[in-house]
Protein backbone atom coordinates (compact mmCIF):
# COMPACT_ATOMS: atom_id res chain seq x y z
CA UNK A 1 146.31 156.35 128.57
CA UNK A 2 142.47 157.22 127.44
CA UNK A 3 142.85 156.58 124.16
CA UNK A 4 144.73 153.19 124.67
CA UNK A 5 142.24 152.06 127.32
CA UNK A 6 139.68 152.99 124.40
CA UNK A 7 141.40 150.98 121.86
CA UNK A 8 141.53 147.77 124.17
CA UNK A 9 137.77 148.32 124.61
CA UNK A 10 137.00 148.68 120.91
CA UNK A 11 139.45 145.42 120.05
CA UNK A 12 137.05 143.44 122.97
CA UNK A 13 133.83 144.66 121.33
CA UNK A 14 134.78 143.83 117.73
CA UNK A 15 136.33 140.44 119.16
CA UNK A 16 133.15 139.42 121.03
CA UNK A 17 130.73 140.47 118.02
CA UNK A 18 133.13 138.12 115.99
CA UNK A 19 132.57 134.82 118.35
CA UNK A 20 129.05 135.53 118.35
CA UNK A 21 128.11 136.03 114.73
CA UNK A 22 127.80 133.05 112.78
CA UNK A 23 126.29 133.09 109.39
CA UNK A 24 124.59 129.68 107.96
CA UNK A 25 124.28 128.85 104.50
CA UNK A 26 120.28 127.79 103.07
CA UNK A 27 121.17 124.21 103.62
CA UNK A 28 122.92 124.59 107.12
CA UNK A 29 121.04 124.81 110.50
CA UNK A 30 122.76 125.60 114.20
CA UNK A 31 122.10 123.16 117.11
CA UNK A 32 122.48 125.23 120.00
CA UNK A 33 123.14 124.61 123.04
CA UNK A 34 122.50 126.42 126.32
CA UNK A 35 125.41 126.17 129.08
CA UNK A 36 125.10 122.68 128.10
CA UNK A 37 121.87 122.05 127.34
CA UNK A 38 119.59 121.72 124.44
CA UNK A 39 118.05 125.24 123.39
CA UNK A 40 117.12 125.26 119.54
CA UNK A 41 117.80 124.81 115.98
CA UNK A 42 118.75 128.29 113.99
CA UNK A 43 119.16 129.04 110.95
CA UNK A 44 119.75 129.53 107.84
CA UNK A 45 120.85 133.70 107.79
CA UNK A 46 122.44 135.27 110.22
CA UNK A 47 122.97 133.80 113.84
CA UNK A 48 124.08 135.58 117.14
CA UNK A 49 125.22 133.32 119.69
CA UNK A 50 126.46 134.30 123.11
CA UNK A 51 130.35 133.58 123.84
CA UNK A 52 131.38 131.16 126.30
CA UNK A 53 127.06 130.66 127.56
CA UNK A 54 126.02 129.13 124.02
CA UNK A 55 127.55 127.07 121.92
CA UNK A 56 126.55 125.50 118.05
CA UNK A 57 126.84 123.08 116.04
CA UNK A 58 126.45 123.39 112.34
CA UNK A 59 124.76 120.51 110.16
CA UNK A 60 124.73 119.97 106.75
CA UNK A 61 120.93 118.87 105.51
CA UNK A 62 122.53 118.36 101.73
CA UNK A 63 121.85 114.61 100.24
CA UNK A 64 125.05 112.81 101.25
CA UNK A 65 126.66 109.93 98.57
CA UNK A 66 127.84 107.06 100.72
CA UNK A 67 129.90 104.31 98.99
CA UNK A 68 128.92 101.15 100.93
CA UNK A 69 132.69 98.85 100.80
CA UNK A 70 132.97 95.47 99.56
CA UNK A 71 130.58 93.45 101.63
CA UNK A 72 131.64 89.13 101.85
CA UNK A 73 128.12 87.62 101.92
CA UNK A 74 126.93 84.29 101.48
CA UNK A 75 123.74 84.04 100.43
CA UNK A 76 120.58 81.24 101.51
CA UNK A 77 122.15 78.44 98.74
CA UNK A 78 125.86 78.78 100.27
CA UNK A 79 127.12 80.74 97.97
CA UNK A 80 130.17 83.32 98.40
CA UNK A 81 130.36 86.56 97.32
CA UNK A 82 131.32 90.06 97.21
CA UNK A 83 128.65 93.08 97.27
CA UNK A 84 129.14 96.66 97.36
CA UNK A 85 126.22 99.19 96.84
CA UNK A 86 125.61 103.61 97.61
CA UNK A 87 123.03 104.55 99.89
CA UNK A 88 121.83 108.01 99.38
CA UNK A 89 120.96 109.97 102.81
CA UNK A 90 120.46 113.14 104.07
CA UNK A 91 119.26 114.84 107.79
CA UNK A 92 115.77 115.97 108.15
CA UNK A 93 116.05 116.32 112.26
CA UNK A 94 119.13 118.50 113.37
CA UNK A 95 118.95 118.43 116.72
CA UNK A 96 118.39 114.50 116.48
CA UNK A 97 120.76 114.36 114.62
CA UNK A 98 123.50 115.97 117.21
CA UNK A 99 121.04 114.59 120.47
CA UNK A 100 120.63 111.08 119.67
CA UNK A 101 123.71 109.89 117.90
CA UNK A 102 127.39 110.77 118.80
CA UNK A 103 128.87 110.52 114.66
CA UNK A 104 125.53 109.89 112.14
CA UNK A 105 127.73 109.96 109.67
CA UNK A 106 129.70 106.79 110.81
CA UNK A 107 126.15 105.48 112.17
CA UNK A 108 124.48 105.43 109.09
CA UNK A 109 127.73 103.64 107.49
CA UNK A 110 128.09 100.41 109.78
CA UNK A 111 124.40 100.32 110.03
CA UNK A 112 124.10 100.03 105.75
CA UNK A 113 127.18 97.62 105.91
CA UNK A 114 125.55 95.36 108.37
CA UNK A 115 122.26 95.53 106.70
CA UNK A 116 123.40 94.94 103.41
CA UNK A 117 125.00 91.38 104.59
CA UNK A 118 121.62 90.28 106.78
CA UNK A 119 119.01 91.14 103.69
CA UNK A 120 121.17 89.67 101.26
CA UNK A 121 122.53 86.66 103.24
CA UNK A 122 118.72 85.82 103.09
CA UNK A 123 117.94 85.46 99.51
CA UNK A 124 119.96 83.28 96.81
CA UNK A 125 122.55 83.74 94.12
CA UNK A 126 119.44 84.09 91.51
CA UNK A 127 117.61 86.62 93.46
CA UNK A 128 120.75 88.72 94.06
CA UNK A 129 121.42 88.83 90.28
CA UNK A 130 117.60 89.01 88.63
CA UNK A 131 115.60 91.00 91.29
CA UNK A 132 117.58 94.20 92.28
CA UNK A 133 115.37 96.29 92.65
CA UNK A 134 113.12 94.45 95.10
CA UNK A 135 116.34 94.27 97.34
CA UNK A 136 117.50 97.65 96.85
CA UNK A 137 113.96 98.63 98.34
CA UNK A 138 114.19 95.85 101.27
CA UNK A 139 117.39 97.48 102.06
CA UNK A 140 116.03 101.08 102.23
CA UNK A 141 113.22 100.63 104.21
CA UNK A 142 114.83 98.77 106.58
CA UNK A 143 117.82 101.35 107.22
CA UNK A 144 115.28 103.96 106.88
CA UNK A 145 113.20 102.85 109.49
CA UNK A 146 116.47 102.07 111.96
CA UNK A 147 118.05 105.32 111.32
CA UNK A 148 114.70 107.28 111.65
CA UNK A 149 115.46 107.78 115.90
CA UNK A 150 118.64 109.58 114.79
CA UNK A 151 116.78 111.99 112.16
CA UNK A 152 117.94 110.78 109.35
CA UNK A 153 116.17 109.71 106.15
CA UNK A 154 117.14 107.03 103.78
CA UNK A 155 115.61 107.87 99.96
CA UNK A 156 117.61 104.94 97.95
CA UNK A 157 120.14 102.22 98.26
CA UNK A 158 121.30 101.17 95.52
CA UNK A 159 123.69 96.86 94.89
CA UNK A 160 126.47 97.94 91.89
CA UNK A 161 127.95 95.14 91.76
CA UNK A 162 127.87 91.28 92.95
CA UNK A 163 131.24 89.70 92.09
CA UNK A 164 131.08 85.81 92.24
CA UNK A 165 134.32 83.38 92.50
CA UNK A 166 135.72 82.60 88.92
CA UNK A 167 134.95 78.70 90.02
CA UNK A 168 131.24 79.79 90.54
CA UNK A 169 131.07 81.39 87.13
CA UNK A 170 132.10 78.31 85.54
CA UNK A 171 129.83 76.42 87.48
CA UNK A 172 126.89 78.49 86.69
CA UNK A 173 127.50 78.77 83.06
CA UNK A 174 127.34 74.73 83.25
CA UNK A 175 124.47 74.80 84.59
CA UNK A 176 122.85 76.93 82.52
CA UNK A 177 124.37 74.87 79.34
CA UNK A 178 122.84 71.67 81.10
CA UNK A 179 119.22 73.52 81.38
CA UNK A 180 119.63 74.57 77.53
CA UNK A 181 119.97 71.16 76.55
CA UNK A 182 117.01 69.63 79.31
CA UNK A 183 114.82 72.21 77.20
CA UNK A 184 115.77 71.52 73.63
CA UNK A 185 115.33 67.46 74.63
CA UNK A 186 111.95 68.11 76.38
CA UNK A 187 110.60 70.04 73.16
CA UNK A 188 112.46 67.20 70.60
CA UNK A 189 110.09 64.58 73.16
CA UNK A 190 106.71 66.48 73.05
CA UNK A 191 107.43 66.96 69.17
CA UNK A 192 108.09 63.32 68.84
CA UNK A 193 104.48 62.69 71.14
CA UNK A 194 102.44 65.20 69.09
CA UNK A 195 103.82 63.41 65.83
CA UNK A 196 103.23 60.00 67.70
CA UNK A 197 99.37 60.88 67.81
CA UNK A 198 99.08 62.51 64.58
CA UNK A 199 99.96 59.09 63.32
CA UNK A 200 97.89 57.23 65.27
CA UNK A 201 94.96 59.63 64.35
CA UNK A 202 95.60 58.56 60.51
CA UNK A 203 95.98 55.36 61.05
CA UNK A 204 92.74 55.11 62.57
CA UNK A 205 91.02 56.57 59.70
CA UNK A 206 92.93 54.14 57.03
CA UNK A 207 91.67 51.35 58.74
CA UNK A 208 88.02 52.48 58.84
CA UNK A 209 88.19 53.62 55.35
CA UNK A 210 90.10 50.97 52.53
CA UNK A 211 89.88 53.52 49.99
CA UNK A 212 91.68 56.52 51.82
CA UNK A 213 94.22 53.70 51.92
CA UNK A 214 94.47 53.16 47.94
CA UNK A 215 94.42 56.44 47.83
CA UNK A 216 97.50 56.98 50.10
CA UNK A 217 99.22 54.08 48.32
CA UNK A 218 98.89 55.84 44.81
CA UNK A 219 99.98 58.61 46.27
CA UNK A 220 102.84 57.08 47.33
CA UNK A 221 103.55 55.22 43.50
CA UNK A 222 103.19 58.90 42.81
CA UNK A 223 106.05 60.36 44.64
CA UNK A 224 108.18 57.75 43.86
CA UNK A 225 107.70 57.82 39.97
CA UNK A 226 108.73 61.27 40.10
CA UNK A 227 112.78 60.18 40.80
CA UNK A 228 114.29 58.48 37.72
CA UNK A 229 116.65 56.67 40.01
CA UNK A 230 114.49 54.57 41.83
CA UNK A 231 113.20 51.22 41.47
CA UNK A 232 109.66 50.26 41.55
CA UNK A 233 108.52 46.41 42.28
CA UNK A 234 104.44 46.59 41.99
CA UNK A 235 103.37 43.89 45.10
CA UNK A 236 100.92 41.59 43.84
CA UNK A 237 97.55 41.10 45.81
CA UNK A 238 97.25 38.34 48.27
CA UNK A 239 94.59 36.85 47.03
CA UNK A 240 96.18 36.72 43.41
CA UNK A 241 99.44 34.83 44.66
CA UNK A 242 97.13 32.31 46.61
CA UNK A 243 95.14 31.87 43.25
CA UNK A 244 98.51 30.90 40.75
CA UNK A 245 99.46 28.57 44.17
CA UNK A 246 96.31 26.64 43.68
CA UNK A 247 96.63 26.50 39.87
CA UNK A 248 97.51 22.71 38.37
CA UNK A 249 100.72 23.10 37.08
CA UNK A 250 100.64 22.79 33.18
CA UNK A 251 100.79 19.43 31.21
CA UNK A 252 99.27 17.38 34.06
């Protein structure tokens, strides 16, 4: 009867040690609890905790990889589309962690899915495509301030992908097609003015100066000697044609 009473004894002493040993990894810590209350955070190493007076709760202070899902948003200029981006997270308050928020976990999710659709939903198609990375860092600092009562700290947020309607990509690759060609006719134009007042500049100068104007006009014989196939009529001066008009015409 001794030794069995002494067996039950030794089975309730190994059994209690077991409930209240717990050992926490380097990246764990214990929130602990008191009948209920608060105590303190323990860890990592070896922790005793008293059966059935204490109780813990372990959290994990690793980064955590959160895939934000599809997100519909429609941005400032009315357009729809789909967003989905990873925020990157981890605890840096336990107990705030376990005291102020009843899931962080699922916190920290609705809160990046609801702020990914109110910073985006304020800028426009362009900005969502061609500025990244100044919205990736809108969108941190504003979960990481939010989530900061709940000891929990935001370090990057990150848009993968914005997925337009097929309709929209056609419309946008018109448009850029149209600005293409409002470029290349607004350089043709300013080439056509800057050649406009090149001519005008020589002009100028040919009318001050006659013999820049022979000169020119040789020039020109010149050029057009140099093709076989062309025809050259010599003009005759003015003042020569008006001379053989005034001559008396021969045998009166």
């Amino acid at each position: 009867m001794f030794e069995f009473g002494g067996l039950t004894l030794v089975f309730v002493v190994v059994a209690l040690l077991a409930a209240s040993l717990r050992i926490l990894r380097e990246y764990e810590r214990g929130v602990v609890f008191m009948l209920g209350r608060f105590w303190k955070v323990k860890g990592p190493g070896l922790v005793v905790i008293i059966p059935g007076i204490q109780q813990m709760v372990r959290v994990d202070l690793r980064t955590v990889v959160f895939d934000v899902p599809s997100q519909d948003v429609i941005s400032r200029d009315n357009v729809s589309v789909k967003v989905n981006a990873v925020v990157y997270f981890r605890v840096i308050d336990p107990a705030k962690s376990i005291l102020q928020v009843e899931d962080y976990l699922v916190a920290t999710s609705q809160l990046a899915q609801t702020t990914l659709r109110a910073v985006l939903g304020k800028h426009e198609l362009d900005d969502m495509l061609a500025e990244r990375e100044r919205l990736n860092q809108d969108i941190q600092q504003l979960l990481d301030t939010q989530t900061d009562a709940w000891g929990i700290k935001v370090s990057n947020v990150e848009i993968k992908h914005v997925d337009i309607d097929e309709s929209m990509v056609r419309a946008i690759a018109k448009q850029a097609e149209a600005e293409r060609e409002r470029r290349a006719k607004v350089i043709h134009a300013e080439g056509e003015l800057q050649a406009s007042e090149k001519l005008l500049a020589a002009a100028e100068i040919l009318a001050v100066k006659p013999q820049a104007m022979q000169l020119r006009y040789l020039q020109t014989l010149s050029n057009i000697a140099g093709d076989k196939t062309n025809t050259i009529v010599f003009p005759l001066p003015g003042e020569l044609m008006n001379l053989m008009a005034r001559s008396p015409k021969a045998g009166e």
